[in-house]
N, C-alpha and C. Protein backbone atom coordinates (compact mmCIF):
# COMPACT_ATOMS: atom_id res chain seq x y z
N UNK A 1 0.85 -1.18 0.00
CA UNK A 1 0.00 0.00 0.00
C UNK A 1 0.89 1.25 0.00
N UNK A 2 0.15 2.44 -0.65
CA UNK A 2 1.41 3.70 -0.99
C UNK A 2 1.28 4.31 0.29
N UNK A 3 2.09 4.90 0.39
CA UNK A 3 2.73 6.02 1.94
C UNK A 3 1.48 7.24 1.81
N UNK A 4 1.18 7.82 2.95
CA UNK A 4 0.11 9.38 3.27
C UNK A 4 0.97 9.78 2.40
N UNK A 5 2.07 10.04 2.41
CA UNK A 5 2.91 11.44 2.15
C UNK A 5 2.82 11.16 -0.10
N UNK A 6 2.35 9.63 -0.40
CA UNK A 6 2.61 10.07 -2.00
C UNK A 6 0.89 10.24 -2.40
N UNK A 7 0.11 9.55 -1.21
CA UNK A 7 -1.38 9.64 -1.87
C UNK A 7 -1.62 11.57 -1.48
N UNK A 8 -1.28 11.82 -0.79
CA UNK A 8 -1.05 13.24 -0.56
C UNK A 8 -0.33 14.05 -1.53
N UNK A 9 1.11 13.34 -2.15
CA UNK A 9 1.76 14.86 -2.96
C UNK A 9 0.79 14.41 -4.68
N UNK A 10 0.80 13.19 -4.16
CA UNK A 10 -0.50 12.70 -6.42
C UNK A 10 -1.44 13.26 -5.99
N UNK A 11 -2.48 13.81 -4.89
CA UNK A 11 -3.66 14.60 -5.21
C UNK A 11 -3.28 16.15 -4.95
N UNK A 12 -2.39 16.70 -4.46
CA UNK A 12 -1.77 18.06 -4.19
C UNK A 12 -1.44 18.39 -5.96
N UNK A 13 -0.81 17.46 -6.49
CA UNK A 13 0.00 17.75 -7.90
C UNK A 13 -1.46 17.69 -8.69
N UNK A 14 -2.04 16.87 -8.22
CA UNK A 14 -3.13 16.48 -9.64
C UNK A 14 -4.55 17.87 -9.35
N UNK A 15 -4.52 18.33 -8.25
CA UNK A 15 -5.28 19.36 -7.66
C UNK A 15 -6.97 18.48 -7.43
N UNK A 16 -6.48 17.24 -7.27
CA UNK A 16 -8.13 16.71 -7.01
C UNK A 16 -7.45 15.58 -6.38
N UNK A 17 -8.64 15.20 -5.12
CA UNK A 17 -8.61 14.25 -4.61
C UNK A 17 -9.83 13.24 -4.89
N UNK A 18 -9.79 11.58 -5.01
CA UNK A 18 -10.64 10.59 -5.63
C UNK A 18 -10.82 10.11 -4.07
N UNK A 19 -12.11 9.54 -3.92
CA UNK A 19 -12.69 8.91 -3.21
C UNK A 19 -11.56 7.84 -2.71
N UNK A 20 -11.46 7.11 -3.70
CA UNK A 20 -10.41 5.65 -3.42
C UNK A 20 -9.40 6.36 -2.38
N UNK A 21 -8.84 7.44 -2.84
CA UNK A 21 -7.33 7.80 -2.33
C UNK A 21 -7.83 8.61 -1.12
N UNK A 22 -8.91 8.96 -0.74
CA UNK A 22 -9.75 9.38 0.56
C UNK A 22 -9.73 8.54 1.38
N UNK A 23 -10.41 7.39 1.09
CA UNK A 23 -10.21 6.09 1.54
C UNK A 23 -8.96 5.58 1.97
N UNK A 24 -8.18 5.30 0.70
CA UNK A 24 -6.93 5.32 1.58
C UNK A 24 -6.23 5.93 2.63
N UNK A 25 -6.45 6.78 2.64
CA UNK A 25 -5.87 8.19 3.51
C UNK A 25 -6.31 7.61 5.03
N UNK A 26 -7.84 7.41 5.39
CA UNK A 26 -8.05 7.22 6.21
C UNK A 26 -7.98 6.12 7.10
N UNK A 27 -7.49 5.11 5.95
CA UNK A 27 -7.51 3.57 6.38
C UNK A 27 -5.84 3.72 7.22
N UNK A 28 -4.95 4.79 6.33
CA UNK A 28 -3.50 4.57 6.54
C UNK A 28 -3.62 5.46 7.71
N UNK A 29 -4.12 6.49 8.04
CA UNK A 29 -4.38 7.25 9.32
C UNK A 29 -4.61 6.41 10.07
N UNK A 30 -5.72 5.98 10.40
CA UNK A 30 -6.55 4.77 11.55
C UNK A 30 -5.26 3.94 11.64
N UNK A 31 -4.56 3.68 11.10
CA UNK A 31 -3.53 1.69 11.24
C UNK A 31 -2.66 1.43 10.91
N UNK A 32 -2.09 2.83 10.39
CA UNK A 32 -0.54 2.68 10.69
C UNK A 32 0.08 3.79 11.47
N UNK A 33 1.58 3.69 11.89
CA UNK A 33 2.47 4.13 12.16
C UNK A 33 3.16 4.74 11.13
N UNK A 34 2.71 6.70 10.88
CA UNK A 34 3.49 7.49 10.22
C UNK A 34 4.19 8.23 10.47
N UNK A 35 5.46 8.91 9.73
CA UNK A 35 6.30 10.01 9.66
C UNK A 35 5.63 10.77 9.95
N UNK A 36 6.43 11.80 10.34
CA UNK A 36 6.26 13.83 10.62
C UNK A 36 6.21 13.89 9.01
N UNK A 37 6.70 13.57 8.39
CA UNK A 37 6.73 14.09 7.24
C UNK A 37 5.64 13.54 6.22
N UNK A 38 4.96 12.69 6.83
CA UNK A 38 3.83 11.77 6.13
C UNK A 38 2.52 13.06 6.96
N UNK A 39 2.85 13.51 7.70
CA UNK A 39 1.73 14.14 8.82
C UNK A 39 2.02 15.36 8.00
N UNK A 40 3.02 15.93 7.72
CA UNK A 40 2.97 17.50 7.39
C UNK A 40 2.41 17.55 5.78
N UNK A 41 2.70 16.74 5.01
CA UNK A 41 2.34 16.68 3.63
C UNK A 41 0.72 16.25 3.72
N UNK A 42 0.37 15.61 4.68
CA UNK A 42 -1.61 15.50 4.75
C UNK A 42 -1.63 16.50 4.89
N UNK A 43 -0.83 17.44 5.87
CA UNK A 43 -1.91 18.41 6.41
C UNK A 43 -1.59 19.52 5.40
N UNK A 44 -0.74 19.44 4.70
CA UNK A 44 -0.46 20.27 3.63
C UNK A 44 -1.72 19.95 2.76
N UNK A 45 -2.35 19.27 1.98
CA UNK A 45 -3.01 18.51 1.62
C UNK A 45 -4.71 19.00 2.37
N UNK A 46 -4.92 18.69 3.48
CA UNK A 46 -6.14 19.57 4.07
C UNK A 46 -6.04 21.00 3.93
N UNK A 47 -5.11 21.67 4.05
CA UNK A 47 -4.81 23.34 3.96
C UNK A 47 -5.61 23.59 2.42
N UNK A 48 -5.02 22.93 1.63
CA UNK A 48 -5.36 23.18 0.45
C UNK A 48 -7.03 23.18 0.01
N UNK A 49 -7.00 21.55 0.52
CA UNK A 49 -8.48 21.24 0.00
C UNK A 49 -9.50 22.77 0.77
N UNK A 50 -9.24 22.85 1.89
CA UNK A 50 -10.12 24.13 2.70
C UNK A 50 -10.04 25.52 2.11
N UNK A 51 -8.77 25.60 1.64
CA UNK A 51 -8.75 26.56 0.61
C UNK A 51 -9.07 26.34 -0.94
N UNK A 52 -9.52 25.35 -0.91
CA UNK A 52 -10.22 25.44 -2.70
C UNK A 52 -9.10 24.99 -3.93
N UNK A 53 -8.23 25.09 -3.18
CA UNK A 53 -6.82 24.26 -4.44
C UNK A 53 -6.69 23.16 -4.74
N UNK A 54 -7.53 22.09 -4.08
CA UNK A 54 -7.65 20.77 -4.06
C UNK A 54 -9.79 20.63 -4.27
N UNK A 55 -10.09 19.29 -5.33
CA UNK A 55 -11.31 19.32 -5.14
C UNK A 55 -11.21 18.05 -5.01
N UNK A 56 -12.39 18.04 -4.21
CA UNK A 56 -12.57 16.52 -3.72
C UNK A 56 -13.93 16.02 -4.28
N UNK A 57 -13.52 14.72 -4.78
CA UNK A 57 -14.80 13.62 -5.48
C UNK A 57 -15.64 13.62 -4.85
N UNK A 58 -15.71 13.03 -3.48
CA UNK A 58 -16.47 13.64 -2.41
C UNK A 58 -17.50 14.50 -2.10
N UNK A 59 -17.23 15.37 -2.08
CA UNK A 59 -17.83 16.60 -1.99
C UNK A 59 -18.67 16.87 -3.54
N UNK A 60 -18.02 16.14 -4.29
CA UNK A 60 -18.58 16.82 -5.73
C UNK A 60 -19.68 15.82 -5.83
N UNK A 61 -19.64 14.72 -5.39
CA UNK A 61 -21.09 13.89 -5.31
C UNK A 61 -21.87 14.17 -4.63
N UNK A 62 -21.62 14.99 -3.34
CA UNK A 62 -22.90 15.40 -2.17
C UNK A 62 -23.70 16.37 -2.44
N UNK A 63 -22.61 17.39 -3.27
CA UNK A 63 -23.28 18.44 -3.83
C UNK A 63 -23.92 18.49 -4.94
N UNK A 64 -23.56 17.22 -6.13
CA UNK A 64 -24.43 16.82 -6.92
C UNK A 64 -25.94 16.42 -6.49
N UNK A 65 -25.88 15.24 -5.43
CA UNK A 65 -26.76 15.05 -4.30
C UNK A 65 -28.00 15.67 -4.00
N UNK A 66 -27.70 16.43 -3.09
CA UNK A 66 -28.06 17.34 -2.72
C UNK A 66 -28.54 18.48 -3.91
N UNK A 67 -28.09 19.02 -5.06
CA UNK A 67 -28.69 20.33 -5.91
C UNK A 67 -29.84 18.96 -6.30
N UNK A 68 -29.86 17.90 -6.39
CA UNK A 68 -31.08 17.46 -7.03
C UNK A 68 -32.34 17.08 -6.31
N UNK A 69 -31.60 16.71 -5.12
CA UNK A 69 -33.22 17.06 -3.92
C UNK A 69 -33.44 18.07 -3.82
N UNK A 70 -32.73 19.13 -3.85
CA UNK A 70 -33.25 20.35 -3.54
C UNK A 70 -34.10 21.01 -5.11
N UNK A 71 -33.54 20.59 -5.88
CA UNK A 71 -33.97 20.61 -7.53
C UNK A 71 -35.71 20.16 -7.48
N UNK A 72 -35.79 18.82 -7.09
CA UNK A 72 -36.99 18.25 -6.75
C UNK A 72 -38.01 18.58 -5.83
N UNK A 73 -37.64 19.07 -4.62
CA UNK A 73 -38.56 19.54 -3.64
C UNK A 73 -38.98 20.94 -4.22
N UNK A 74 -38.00 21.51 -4.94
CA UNK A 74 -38.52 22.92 -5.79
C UNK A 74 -39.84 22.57 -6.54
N UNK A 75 -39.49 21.60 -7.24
CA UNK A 75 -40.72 21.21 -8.47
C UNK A 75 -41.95 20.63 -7.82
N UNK A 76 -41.67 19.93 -6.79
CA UNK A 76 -42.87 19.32 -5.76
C UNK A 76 -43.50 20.92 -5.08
N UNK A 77 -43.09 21.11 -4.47
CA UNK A 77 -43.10 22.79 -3.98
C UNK A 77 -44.63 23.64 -5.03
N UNK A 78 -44.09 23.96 -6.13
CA UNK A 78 -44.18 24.30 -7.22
C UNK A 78 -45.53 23.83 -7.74
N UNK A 79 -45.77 22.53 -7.94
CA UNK A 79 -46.53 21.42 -8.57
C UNK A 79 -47.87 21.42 -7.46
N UNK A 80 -47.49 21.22 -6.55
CA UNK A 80 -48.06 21.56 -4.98
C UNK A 80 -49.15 23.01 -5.22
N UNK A 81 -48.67 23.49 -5.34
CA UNK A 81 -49.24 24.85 -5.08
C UNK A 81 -50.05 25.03 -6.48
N UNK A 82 -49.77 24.87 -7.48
CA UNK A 82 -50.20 24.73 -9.12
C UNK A 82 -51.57 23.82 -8.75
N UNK A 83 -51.54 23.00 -8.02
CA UNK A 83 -52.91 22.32 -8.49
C UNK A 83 -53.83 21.89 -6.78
N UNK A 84 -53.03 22.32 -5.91
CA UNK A 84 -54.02 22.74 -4.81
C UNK A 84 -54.39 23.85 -4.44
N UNK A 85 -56.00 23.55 -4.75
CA UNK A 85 -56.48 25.14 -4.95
C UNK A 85 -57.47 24.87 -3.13
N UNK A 86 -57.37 24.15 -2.64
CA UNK A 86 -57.82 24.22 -1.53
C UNK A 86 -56.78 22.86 -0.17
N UNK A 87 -57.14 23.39 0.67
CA UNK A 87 -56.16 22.34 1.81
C UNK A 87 -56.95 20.93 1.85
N UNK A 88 -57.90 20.92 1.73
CA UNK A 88 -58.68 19.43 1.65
C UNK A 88 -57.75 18.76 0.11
N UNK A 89 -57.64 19.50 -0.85
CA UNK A 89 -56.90 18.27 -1.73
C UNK A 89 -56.07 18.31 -2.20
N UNK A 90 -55.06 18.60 -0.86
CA UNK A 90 -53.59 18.39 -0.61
C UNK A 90 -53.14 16.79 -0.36
């Protein structure tokens, strides 16, 4: 399995982080025994992602997610109100 410090500098270089290598990250956090220098390049790595220099797969599915329930409850919302013209036939 690859070291924090290269799944860290391949998504720093590539400016996106993948689910898999999220995964990894956390599996190698939880259960192993790392370097200072495996610790400073993650956290180099979180700095980024919080600042927007890094995008995460992650996040880009929740927020996909999420704009489409919220997409939907608009149209229910909407649809709702369009054809109940009284509270009995709601």
């Amino acid at each position: 399995m690859r070291s924090i410090r290269d799944i860290s500098r391949q998504a720093i270089a590539a400016g996106y982080l993948t689910i898999e290598a999220e995964n990894q990250l956390r599996h190698l956090l939880q259960l192993t025994q790392y370097s200072l220098e495996d610790l400073n390049t993650f956290m180099r790595l979180q700095q980024d992602a919080m600042e927007g220099r890094i995008k995460q797969e992650s996040r880009e599915q929740r927020d996909r997610s999420q704009n489409h329930r919220y997409r939907s409850y608009a149209q229910y919302n909407a649809l709702r109100q369009q054809y109940c013209t009284t509270p009995s036939h709601c």
